[in-house]
C-alpha atoms as a PDB file:
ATOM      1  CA  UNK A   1     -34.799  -5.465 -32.542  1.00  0.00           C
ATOM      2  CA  UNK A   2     -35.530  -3.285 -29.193  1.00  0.00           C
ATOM      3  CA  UNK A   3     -34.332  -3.473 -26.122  1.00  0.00           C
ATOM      4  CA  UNK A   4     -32.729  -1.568 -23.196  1.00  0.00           C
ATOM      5  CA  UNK A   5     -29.900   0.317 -24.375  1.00  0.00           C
ATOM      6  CA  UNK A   6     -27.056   1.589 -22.304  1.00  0.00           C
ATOM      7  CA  UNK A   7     -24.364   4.740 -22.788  1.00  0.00           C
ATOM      8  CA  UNK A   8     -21.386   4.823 -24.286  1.00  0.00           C
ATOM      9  CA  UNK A   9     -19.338   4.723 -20.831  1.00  0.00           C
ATOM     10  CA  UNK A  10     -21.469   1.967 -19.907  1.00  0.00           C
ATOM     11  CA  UNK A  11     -20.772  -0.468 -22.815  1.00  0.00           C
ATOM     12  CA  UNK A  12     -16.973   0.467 -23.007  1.00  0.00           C
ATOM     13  CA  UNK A  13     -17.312  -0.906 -19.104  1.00  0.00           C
ATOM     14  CA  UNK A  14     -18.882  -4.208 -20.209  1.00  0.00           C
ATOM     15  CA  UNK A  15     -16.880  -4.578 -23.002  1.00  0.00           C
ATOM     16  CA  UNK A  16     -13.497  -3.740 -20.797  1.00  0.00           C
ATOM     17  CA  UNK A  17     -14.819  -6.651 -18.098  1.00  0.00           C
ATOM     18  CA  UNK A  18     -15.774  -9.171 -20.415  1.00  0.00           C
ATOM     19  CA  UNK A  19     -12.101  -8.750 -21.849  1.00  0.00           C
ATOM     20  CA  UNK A  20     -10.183  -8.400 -18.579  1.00  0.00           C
ATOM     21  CA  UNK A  21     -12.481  -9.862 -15.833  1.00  0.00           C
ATOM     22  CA  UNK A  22     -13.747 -12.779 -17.831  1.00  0.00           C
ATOM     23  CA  UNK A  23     -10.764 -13.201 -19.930  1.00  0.00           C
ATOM     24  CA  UNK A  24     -12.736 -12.683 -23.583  1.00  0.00           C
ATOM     25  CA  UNK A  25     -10.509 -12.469 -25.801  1.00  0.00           C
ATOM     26  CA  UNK A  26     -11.395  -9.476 -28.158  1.00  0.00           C
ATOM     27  CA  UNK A  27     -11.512 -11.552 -31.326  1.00  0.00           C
ATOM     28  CA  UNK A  28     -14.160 -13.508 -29.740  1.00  0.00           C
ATOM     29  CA  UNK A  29     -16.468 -10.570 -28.505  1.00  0.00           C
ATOM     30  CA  UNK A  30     -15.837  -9.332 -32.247  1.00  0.00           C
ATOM     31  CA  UNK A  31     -16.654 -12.781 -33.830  1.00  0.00           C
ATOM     32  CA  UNK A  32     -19.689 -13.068 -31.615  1.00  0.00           C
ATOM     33  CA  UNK A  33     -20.857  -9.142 -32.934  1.00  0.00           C
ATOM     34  CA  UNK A  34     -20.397  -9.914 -36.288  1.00  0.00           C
ATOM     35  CA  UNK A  35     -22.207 -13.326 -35.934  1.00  0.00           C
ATOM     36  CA  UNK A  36     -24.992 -11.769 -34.251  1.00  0.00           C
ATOM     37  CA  UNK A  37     -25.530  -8.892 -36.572  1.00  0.00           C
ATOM     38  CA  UNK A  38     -25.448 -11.323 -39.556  1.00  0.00           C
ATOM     39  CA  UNK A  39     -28.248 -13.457 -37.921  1.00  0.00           C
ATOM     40  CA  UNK A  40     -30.636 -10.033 -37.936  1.00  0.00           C
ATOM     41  CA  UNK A  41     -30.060  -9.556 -41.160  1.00  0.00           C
ATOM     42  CA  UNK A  42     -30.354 -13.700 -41.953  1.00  0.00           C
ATOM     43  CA  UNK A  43     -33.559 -13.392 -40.322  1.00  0.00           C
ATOM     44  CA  UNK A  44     -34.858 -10.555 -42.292  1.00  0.00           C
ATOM     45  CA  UNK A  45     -33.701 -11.592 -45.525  1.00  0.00           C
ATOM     46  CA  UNK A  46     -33.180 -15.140 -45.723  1.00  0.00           C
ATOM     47  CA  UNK A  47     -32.556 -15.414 -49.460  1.00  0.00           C
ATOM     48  CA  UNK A  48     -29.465 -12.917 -48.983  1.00  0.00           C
ATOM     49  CA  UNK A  49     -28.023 -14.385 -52.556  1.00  0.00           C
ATOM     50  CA  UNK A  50     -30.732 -11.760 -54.064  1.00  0.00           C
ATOM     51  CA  UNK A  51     -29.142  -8.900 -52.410  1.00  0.00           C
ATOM     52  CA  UNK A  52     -26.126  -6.705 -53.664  1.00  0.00           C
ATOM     53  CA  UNK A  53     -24.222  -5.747 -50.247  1.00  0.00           C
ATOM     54  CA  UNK A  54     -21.715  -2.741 -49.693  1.00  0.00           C
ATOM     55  CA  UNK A  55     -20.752  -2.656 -45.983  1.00  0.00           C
ATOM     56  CA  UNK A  56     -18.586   0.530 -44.800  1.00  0.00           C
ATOM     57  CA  UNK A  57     -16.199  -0.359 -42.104  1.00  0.00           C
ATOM     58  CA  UNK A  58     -14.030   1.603 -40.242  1.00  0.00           C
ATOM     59  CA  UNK A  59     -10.224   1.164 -38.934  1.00  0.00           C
ATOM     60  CA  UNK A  60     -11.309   0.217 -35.513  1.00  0.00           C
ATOM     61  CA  UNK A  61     -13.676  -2.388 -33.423  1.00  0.00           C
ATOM     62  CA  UNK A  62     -16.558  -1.306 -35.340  1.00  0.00           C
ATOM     63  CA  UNK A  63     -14.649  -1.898 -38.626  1.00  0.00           C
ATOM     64  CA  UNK A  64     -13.363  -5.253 -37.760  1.00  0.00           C
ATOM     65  CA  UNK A  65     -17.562  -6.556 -36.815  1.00  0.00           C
ATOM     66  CA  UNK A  66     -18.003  -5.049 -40.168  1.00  0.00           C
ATOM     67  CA  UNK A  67     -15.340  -7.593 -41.452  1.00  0.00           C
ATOM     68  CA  UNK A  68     -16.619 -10.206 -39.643  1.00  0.00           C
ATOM     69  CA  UNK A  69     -20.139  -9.556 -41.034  1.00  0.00           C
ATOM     70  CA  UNK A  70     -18.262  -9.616 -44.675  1.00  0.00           C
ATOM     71  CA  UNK A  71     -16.983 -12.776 -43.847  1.00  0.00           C
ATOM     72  CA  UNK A  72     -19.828 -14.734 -42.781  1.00  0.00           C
ATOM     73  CA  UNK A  73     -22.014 -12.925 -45.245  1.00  0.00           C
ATOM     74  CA  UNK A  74     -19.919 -13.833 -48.407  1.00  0.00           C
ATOM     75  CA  UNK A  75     -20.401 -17.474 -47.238  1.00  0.00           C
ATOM     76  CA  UNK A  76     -24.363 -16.924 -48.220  1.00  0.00           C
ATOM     77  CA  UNK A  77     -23.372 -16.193 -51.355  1.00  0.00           C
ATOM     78  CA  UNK A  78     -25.340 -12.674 -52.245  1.00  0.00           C
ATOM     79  CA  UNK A  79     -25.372 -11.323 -55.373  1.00  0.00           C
ATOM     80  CA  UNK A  80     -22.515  -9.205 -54.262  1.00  0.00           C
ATOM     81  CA  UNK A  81     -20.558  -7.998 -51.807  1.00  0.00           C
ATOM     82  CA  UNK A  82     -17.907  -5.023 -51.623  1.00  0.00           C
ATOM     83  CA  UNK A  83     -15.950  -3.697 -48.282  1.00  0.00           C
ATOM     84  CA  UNK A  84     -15.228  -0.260 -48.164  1.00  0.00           C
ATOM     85  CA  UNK A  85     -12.852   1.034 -46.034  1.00  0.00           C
ATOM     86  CA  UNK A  86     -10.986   4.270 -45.239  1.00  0.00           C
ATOM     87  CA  UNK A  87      -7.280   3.259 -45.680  1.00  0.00           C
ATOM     88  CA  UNK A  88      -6.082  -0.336 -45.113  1.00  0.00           C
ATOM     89  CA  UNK A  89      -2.508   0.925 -43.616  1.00  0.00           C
ATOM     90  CA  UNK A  90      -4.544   2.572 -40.720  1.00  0.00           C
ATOM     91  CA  UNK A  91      -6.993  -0.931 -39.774  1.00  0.00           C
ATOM     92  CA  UNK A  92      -6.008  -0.886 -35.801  1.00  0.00           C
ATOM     93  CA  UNK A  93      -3.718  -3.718 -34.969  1.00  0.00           C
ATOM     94  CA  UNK A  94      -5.526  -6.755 -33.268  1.00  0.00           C
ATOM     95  CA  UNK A  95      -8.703  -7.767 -33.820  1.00  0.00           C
ATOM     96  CA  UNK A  96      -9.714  -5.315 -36.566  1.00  0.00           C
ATOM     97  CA  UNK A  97      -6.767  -5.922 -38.620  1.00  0.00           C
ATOM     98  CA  UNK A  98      -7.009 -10.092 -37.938  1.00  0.00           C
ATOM     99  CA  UNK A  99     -10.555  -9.307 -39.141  1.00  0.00           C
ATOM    100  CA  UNK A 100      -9.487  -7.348 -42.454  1.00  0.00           C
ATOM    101  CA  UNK A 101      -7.079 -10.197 -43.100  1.00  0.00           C
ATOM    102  CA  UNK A 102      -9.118 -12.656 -43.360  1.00  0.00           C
ATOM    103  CA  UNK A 103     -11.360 -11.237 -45.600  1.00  0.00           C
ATOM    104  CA  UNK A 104      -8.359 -10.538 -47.765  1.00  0.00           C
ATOM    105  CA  UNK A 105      -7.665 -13.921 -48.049  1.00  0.00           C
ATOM    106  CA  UNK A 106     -11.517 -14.882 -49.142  1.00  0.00           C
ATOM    107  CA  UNK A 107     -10.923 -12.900 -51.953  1.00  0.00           C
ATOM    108  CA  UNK A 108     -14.164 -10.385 -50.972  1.00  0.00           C
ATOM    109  CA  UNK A 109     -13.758  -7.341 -52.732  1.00  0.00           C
ATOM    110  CA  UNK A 110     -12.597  -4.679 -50.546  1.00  0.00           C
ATOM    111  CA  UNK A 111     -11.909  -1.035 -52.151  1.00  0.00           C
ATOM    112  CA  UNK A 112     -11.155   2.329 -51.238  1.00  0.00           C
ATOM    113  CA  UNK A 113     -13.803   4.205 -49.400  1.00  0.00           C
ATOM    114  CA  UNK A 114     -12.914   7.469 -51.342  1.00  0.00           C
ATOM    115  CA  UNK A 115     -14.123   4.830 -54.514  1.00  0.00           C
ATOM    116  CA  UNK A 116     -17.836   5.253 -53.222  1.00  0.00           C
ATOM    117  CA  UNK A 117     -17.780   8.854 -52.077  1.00  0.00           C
ATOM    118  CA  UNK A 118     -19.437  11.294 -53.998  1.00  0.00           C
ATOM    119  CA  UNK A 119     -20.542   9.234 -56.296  1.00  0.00           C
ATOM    120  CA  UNK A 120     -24.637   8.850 -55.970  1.00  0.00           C
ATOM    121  CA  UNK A 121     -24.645   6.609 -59.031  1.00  0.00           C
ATOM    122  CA  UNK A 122     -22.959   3.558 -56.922  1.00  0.00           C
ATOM    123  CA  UNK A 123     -25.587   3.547 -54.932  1.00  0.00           C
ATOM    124  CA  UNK A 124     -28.582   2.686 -57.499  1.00  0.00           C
ATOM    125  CA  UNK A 125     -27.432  -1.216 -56.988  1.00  0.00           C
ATOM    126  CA  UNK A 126     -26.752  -1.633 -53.670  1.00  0.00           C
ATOM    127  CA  UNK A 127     -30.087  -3.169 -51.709  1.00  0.00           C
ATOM    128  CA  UNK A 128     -28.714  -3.457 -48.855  1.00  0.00           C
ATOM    129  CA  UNK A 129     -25.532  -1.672 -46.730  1.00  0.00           C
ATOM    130  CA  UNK A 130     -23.969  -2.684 -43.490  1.00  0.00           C
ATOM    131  CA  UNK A 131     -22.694   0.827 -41.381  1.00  0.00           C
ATOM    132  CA  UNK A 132     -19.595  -0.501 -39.861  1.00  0.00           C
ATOM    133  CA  UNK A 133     -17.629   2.824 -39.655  1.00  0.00           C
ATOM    134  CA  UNK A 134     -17.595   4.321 -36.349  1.00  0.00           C
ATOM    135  CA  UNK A 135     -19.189   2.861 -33.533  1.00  0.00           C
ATOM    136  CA  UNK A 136     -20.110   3.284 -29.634  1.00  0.00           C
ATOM    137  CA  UNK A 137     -16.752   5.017 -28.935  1.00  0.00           C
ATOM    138  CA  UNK A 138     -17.220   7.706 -31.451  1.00  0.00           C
ATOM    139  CA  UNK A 139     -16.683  11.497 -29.825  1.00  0.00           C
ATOM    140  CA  UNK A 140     -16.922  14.689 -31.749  1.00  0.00           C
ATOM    141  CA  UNK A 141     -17.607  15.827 -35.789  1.00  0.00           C
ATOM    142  CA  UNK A 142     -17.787  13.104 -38.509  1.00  0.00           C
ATOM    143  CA  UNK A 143     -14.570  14.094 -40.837  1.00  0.00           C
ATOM    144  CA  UNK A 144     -15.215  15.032 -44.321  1.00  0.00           C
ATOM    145  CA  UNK A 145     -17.364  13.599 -46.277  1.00  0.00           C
ATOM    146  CA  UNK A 146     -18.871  11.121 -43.921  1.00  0.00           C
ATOM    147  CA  UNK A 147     -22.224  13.245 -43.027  1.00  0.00           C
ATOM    148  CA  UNK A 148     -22.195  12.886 -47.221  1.00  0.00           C
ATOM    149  CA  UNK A 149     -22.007   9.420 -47.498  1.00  0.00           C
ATOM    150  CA  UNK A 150     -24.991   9.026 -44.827  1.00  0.00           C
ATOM    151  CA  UNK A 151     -26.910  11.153 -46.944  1.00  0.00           C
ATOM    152  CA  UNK A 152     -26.165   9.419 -50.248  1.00  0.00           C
ATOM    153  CA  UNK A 153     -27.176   6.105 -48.553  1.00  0.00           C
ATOM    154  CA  UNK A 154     -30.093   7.344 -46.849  1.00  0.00           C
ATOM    155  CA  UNK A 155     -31.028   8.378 -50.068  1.00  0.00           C
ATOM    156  CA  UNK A 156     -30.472   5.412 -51.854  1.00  0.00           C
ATOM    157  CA  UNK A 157     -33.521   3.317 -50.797  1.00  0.00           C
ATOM    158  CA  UNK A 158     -31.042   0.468 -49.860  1.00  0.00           C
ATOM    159  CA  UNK A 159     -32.018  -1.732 -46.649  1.00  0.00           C
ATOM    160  CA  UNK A 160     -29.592  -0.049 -43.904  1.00  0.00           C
ATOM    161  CA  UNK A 161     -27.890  -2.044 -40.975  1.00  0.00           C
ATOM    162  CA  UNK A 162     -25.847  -0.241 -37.921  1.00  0.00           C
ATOM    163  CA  UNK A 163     -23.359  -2.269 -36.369  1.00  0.00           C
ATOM    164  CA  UNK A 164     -23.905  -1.013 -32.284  1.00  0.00           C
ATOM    165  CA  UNK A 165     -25.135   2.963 -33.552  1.00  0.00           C
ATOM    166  CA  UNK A 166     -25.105   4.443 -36.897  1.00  0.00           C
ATOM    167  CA  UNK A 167     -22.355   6.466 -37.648  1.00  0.00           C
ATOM    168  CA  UNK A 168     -22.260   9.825 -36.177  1.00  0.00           C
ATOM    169  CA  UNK A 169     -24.988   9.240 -34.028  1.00  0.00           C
ATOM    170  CA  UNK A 170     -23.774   9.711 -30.187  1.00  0.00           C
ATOM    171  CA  UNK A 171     -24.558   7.019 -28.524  1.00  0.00           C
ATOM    172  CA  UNK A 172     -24.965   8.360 -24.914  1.00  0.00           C
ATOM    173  CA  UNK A 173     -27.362  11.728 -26.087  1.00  0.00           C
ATOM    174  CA  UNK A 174     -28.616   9.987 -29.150  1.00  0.00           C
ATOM    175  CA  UNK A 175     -27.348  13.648 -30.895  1.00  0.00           C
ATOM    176  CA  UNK A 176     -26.264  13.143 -34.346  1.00  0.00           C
END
């Protein structure tokens, strides 16, 4: 997919006036992301019940896409999906956390990120893996571990997806 892309400040703007000056409500934009990303991936891989998914989601806005994308992937039936995430008391009220709920009550199997870390043998399955964790907003070092888990995954020959940036990657320099 190319296009034009814009900075960080730029898409927190848009984002901010679709919410407030159109009145979006922030499950909707997040809906909409997670649709959208799932129809890439559709498109690319069409029979998706071949594929054994981990997505990594975060406790934020990118997280809860990431949830959506669980969602409306587990409906395709793959060969199987997992949802790692960091802690599930710190999911950000609102959207992310509606999100995370709702793929709670689907039954999709969501486990501890510390569950994959460090261990390179999870990986040998997985075909392909959603990046969900940290997204446009992101500022600063990735905390332990994280630059790992990129690493591992990169590694892993898996089919990688970035929901808005991959994680780490600043999204105004492009520095990672």
């Amino acid at each position: 997919m190319t296009g034009k892309g814009v900075s960080a400040d730029v898409m927190a703007e848009i984002d901010r006036a679709a919410r407030e000056d159109y009145g979006i409500p922030q499950t909707v934009l997040m809906e909409n992301a997670g649709r959208a990303a799932v129809d890439v991936i559709l498109n690319r891989f069409p029979l998706i019940e071949d594929e054994r998914i981990a997505i990594f989601c975060g406790k934020g806005n990118n997280g809860g896409d990431g949830f959506v994308m669980a969602r409306l992937l587990s409906e395709k039936n793959p060969a199987e999906l997992s949802v790692y995430v960091p802690d599930r008391d710190t999911i950000k009220p609102g959207a992310p956390l509606e999100n995370f709920r709702r793929i709670q009550e689907k039954a999709i199997t969501i486990l501890p990120l510390n569950d994959f870390m460090w261990k390179d043998e999870l990986t040998k399955d997985i075909t392909l893996v959603v990046d969900a964790v940290f997204g446009t907003g992101f500022r600063g070092d990735l905390p332990d571990g994280f630059a790992s888990l990129g690493g591992v995954l990169n590694a892993s020959g898996a089919k990688i997806y970035s929901v808005d940036v991959p994680s780490g990657l600043n999204s105004t320099t492009g520095k990672a």
